[in-house]
Protein backbone atom coordinates (compact mmCIF):
# COMPACT_ATOMS: atom_id res chain seq x y z
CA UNK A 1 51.40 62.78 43.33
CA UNK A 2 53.70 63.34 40.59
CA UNK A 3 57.16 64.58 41.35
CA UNK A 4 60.25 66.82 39.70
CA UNK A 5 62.59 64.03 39.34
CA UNK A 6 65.28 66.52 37.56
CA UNK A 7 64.06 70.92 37.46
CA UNK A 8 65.01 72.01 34.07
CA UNK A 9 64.24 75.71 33.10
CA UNK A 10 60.93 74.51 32.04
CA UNK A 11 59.90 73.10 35.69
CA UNK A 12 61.63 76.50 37.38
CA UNK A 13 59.65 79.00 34.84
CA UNK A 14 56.28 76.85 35.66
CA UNK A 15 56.70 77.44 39.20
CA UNK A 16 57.68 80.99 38.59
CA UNK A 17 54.21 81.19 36.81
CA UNK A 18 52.07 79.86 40.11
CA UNK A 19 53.87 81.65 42.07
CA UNK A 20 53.23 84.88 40.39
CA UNK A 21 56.26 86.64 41.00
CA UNK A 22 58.18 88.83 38.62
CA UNK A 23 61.29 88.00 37.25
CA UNK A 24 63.33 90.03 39.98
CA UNK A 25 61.26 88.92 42.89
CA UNK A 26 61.64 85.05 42.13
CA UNK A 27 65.21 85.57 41.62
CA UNK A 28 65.40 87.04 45.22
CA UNK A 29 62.53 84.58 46.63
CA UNK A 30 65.30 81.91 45.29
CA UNK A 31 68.49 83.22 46.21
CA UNK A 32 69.91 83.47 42.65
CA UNK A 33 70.86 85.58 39.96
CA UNK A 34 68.63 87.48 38.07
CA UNK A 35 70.25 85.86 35.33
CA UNK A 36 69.86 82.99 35.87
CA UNK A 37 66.30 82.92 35.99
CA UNK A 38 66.28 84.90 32.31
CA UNK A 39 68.26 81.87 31.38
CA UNK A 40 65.86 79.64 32.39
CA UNK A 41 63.65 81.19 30.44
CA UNK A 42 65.42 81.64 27.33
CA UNK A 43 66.42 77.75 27.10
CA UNK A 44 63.64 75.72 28.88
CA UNK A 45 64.06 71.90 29.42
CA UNK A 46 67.41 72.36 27.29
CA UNK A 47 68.88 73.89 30.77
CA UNK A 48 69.45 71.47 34.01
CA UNK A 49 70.57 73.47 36.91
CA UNK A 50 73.32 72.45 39.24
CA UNK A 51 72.75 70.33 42.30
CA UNK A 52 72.32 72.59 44.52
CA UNK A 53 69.79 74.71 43.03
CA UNK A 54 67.64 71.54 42.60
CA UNK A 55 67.44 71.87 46.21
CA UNK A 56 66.51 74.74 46.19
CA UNK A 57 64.01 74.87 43.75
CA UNK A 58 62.47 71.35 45.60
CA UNK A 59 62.32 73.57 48.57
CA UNK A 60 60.33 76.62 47.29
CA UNK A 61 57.73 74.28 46.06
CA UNK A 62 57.29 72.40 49.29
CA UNK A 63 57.72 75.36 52.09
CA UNK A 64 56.66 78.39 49.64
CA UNK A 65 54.53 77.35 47.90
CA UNK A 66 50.50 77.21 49.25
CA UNK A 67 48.64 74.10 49.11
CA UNK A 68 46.47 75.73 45.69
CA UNK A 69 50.21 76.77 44.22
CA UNK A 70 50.83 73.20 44.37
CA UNK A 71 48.27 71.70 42.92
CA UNK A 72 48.47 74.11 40.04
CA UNK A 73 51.98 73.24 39.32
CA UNK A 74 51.25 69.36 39.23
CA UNK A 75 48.13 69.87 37.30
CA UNK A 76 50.25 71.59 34.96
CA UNK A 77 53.46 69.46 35.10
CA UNK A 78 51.39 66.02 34.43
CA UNK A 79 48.51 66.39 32.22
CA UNK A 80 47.47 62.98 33.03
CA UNK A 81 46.37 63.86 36.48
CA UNK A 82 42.54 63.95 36.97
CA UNK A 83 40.45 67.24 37.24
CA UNK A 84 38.73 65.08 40.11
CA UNK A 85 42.07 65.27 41.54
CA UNK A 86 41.91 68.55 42.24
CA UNK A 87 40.61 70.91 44.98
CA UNK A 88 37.00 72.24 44.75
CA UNK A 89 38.46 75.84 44.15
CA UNK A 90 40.18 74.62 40.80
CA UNK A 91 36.84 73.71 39.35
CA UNK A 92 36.29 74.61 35.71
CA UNK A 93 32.69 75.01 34.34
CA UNK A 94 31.19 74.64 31.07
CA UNK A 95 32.26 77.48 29.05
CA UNK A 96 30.15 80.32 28.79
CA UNK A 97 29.59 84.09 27.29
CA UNK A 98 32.24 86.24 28.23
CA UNK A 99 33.28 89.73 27.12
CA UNK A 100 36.75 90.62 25.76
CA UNK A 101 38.29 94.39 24.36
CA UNK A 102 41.00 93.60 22.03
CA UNK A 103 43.70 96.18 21.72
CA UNK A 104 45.72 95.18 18.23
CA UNK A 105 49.35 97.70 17.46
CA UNK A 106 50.37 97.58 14.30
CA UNK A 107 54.23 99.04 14.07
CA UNK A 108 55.42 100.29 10.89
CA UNK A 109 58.80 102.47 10.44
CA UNK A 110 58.05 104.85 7.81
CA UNK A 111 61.26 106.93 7.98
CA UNK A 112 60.48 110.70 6.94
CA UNK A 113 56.75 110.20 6.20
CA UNK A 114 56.51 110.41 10.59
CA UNK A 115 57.48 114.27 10.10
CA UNK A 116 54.64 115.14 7.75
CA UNK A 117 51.85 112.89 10.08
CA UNK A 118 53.37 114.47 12.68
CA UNK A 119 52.65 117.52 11.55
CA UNK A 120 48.51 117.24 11.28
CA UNK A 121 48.83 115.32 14.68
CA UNK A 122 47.49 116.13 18.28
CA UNK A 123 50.45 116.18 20.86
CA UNK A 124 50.29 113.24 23.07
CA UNK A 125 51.82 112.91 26.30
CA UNK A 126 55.12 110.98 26.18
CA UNK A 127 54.33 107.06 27.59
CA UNK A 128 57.18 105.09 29.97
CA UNK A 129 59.60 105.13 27.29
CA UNK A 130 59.91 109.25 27.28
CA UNK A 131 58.85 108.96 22.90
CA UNK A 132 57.68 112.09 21.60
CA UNK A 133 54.16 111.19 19.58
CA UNK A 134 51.21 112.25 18.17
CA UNK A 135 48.12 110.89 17.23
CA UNK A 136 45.98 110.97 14.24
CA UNK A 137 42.10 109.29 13.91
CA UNK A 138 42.72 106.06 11.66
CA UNK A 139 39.03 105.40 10.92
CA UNK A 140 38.86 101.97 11.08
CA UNK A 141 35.64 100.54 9.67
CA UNK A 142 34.48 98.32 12.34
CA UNK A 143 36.64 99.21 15.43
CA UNK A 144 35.52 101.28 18.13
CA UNK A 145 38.36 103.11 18.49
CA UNK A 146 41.30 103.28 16.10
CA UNK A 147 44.60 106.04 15.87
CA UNK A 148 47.69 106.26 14.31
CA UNK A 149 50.31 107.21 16.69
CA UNK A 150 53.18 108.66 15.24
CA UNK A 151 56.92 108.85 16.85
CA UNK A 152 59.72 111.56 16.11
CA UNK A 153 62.01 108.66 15.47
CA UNK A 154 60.27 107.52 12.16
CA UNK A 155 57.80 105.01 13.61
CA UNK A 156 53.68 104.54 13.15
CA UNK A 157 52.08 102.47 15.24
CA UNK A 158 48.35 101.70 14.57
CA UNK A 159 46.15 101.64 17.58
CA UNK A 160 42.56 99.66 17.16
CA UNK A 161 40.16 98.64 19.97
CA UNK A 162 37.52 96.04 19.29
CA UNK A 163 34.92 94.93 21.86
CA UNK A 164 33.99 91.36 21.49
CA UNK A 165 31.07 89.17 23.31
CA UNK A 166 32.16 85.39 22.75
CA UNK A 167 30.65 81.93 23.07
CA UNK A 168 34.03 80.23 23.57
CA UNK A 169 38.11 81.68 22.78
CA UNK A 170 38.26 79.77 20.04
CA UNK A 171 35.44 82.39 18.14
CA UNK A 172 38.15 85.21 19.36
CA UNK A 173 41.08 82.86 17.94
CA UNK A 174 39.61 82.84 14.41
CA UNK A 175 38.80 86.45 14.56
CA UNK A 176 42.25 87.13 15.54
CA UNK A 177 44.41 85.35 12.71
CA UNK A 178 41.30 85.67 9.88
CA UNK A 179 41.40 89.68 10.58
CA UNK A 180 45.20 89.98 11.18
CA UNK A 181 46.34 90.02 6.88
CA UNK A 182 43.26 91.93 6.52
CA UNK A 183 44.36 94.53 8.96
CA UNK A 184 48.11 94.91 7.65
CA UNK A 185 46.45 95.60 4.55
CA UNK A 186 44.29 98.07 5.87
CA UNK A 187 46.59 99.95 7.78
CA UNK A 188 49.40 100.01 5.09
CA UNK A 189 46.75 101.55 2.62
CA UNK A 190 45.75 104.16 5.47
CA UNK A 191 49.13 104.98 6.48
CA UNK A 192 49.97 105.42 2.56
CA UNK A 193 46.87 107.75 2.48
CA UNK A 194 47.89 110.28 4.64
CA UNK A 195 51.57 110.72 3.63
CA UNK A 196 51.50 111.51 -0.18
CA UNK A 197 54.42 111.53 -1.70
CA UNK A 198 55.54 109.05 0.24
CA UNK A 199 55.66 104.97 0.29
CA UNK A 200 55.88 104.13 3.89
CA UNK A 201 56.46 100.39 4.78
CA UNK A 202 53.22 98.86 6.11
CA UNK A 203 52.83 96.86 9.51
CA UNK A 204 54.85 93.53 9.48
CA UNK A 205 53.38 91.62 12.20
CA UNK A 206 50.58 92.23 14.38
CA UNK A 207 50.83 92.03 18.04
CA UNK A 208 47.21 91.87 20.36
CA UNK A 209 46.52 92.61 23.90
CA UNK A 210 43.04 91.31 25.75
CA UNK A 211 41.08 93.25 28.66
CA UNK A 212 38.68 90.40 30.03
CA UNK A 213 36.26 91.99 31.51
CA UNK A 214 33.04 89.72 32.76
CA UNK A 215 33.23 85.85 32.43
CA UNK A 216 32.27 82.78 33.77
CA UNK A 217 35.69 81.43 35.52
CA UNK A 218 37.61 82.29 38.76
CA UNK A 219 41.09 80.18 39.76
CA UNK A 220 42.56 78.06 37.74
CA UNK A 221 39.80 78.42 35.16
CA UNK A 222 40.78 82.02 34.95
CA UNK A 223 44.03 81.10 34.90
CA UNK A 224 43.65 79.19 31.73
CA UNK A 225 41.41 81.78 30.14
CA UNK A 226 43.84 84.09 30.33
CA UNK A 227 46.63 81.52 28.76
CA UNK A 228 44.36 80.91 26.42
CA UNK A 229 44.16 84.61 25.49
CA UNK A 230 47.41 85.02 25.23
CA UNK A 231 48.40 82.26 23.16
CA UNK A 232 45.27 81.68 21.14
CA UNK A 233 47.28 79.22 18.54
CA UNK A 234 46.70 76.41 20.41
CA UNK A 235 42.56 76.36 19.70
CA UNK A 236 43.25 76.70 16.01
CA UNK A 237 44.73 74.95 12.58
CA UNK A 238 46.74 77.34 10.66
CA UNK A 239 48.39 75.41 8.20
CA UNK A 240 46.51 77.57 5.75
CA UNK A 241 47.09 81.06 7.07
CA UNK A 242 44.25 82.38 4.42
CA UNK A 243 42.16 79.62 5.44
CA UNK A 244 42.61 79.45 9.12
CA UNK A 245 39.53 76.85 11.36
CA UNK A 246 38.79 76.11 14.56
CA UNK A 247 40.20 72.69 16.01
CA UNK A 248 36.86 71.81 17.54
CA UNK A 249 35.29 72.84 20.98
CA UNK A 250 36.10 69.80 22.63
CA UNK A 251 39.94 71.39 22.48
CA UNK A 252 38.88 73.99 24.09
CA UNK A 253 37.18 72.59 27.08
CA UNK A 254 40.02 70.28 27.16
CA UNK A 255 42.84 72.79 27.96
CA UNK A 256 40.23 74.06 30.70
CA UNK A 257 39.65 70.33 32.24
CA UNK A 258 43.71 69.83 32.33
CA UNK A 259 44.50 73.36 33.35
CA UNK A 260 46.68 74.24 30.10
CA UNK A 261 49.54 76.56 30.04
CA UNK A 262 52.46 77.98 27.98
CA UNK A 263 55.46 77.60 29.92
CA UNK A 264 57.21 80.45 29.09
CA UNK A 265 54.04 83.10 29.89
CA UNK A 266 54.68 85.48 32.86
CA UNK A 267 52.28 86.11 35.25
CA UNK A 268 51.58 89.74 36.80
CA UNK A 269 48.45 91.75 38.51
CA UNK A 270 48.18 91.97 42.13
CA UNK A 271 45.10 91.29 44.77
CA UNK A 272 42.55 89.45 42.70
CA UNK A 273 43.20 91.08 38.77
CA UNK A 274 45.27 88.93 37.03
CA UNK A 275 47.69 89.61 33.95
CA UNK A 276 49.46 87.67 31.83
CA UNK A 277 52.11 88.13 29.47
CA UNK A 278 53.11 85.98 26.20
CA UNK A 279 55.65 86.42 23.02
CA UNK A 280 52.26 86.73 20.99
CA UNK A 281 50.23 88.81 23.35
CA UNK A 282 48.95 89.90 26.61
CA UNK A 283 45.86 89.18 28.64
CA UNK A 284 44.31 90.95 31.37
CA UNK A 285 41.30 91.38 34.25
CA UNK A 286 41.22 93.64 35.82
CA UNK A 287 39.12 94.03 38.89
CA UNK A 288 37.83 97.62 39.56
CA UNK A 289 37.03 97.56 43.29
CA UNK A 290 41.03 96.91 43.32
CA UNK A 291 43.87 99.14 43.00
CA UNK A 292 44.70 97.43 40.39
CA UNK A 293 46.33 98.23 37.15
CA UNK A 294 44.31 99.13 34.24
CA UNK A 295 44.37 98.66 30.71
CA UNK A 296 45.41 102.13 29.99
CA UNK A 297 48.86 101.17 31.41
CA UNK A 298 49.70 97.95 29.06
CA UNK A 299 48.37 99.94 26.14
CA UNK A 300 51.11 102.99 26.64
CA UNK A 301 53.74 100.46 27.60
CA UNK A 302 52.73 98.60 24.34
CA UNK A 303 52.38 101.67 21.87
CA UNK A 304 56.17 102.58 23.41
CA UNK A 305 57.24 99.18 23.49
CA UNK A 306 56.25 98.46 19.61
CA UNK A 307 57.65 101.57 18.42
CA UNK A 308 60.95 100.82 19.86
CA UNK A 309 60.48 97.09 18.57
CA UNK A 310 60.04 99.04 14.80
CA UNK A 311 62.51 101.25 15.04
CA UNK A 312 65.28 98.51 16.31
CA UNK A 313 64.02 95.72 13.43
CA UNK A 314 64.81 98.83 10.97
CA UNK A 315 68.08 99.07 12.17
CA UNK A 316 68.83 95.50 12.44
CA UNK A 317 67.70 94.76 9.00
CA UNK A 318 70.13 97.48 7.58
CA UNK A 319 72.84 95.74 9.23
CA UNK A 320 71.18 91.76 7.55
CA UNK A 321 71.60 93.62 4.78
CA UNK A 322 75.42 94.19 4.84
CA UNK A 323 74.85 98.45 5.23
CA UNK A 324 76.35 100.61 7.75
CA UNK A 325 72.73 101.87 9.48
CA UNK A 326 72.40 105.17 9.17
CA UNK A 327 69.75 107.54 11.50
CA UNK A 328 69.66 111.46 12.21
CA UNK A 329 71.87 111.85 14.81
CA UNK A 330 68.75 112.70 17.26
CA UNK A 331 67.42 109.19 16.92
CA UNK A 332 71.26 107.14 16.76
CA UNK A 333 72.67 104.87 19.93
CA UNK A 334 72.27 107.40 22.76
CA UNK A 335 68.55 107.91 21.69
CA UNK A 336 67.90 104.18 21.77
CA UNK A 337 70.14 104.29 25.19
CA UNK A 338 68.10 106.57 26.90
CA UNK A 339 64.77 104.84 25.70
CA UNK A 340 66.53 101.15 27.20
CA UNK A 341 67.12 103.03 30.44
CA UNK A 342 63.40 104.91 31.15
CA UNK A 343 62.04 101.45 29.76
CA UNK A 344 63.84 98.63 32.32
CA UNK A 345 64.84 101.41 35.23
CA UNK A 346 62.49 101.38 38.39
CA UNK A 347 60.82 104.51 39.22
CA UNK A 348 60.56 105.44 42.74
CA UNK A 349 56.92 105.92 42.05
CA UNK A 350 55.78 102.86 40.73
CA UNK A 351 53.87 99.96 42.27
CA UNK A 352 54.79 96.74 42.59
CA UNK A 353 52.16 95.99 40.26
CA UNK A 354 53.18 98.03 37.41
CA UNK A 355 56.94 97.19 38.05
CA UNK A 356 55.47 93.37 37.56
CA UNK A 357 53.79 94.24 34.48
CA UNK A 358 56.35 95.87 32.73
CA UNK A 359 59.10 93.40 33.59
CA UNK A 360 56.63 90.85 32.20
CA UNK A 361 56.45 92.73 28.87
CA UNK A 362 59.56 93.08 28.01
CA UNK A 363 60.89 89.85 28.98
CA UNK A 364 58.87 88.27 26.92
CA UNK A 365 58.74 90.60 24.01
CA UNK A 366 62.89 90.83 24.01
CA UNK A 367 62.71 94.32 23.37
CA UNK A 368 65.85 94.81 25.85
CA UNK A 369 67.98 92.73 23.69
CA UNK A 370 66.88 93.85 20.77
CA UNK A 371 67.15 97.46 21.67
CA UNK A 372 71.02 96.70 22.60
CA UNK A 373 71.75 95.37 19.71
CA UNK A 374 71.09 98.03 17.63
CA UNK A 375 71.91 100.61 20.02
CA UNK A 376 75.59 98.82 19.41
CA UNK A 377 74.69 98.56 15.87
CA UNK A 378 74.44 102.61 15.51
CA UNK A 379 77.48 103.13 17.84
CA UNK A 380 79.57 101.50 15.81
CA UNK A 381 78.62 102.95 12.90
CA UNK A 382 79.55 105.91 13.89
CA UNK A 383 81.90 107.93 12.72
């Protein structure tokens, strides 16, 4: 069996990942800083850890770890070991129909145009990070549901859900990147539409979220499914973004046979759903008979989340720009403080779940940094 000869970040975040623990919880299932596990995330196989958390990281594998934990992390760690080689629970099958709901936001700060939308909007109740919105209908052509949610603090963010019923991920990769231009497009035109007079910046990026719902896997096929999901670049060629093709199917099955995954993907859910959560997305399946989380929690952490992303690139890019950044006071540093604090703080209320999902999110969006740094950005502009 293959073996850690030296844990860099990359091994510790891996194990992390079979494990399924949160940031906080592997930090205390370790005995170390919080930190330290963020840093172990933030610089991979560039960071070697001392001595004596080698130790301890060797013994959390072999004493905390259950037999299937194991094998997942060697599967993972060697890609040269043989899906033979693994237990009968691991087993992958032949891919097969499954059925996916993609959730794409589209964030867009568009300054004073938010208080005439705002205006024609239906109140919406505030989502974890306290943001007064409303939504208007976006009539998308093809999605099943689309909105335009539109923040107090200048933001859009352009809600579409899109049911899917796939052969293999890789049809869902090629929809993703070969719709995402054509959606900024759209949605700049739309938000344009219903703020005349004004010239509101469109989308610049596009960030996805999956609900699996039925499929053909369970384990470490799931498992991979989900990774897959969440990082979808892997199963195509984009060297011509207008022009992006599949790599081939045998790719596909091949990150299923070798259990494929990103190392720096966080793992959350609880019982039997399963969650995952990526710098370019996240992926979830839920199971209903659970108490479980549901997809109506990642989307309002996600609309919140990718308005505060908006706002914070807006102010960051005044500052690139060599300006002081200006806001209405009501939106400046302590706005942006108070969002920081109902985003990261624990609630007394919430599950373990939810706690796991969130921390999951923002880790691996940065938000939290990002929101500090222009929160310090505003303060000291100031006068």
């Amino acid at each position: 069996m293959v073996t850690v000869e030296q844990w860099t970040g990359r091994e510790a975040v891996l194990l992390q990942s079979v494990m399924r623990l949160s940031n906080r919880d592997f930090a205390s299932t370790l005995g170390v800083a919080f930190g330290t596990v963020m840093k172990w995330r933030r610089q991979g196989a560039e960071l070697v850890p001392l001595p004596a958390t080698q130790q301890i990281l060797d013994a959390a594998l072999r004493e905390r770890c259950t037999d299937e934990e194991q094998q997942a992390f060697y599967a993972r760690l060697s890609p040269t070991v043989p899906a033979q080689a693994l237990a009968t629970d691991f087993s992958v099958p032949a891919l097969g129909p499954c059925t996916v709901v993609s959730h794409k936001f589209l964030p867009a700060y568009i300054g004073d145009a938010a208080t005439t939308l705002s205006g024609a909007g239906e109140h919406r109740p505030a989502g974890p990070g306290g943001l007064e919105q409303r939504t208007l209908p976006a009539g998308h052509p093809t999605a099943e549901v689309s909105r335009v949610h539109v923040f107090a603090c200048g933001v859009a963010v352009v809600h579409l859900e899109e049911h899917h019923r796939l052969e293999a991920l890789t049809d869902l990769a090629l929809w993703r990147y070969r719709t995402y231009l054509a959606d900024r497009a759209w949605a700049a035109e739309r938000l344009a539409g219903l703020s005349p007079g004004k010239q509101p910046t469109g989308p610049e990026y596009v960030l996805s979220a999956y609900e699996l719902r039925d499929n053909p896997w369970n384990g470490r096929g799931l498992e991979t499914a989900l990774q897959l999901l969440t990082t979808p670049s892997v199963l195509v060629d984009r060297t011509n973004p207008d022009d992006v093709v599949s790599l081939g199917p045998d790719v596909e099955q091949a990150k299923f046979a070798g259990g494929w995954a990103h190392p720096e993907a966080i793992q959350f859910g609880g019982g039997v759903s399963l969650g995952l959560a990526g710098w370019s997305g996240v992926a979830y399946h839920p199971q209903p008979d659970e108490r479980a989380l549901t997809m109506d929690d990642i989307v309002a952490l996600e609309l919140d989340a990718q308005a505060l992303w908006a706002l914070s690139s807006h102010v960051l890019a005044m500052v690139e720009a060599g300006q002081d950044p200006v806001m209405p006071r009501e939106y400046g540093w302590r706005y942006l403080r108070g969002a920081y604090s109902r985003l990261t703080a624990a609630r007394p209320v919430e599950t373990a779940q939810h706690r796991a999902m969130r921390e999951a999110i923002l880790a691996t969006s940065e938000l939290p940094d990002r929101l500090r740094s222009a929160q310090d950005a505003l303060r000291d502009s100031s006068p």
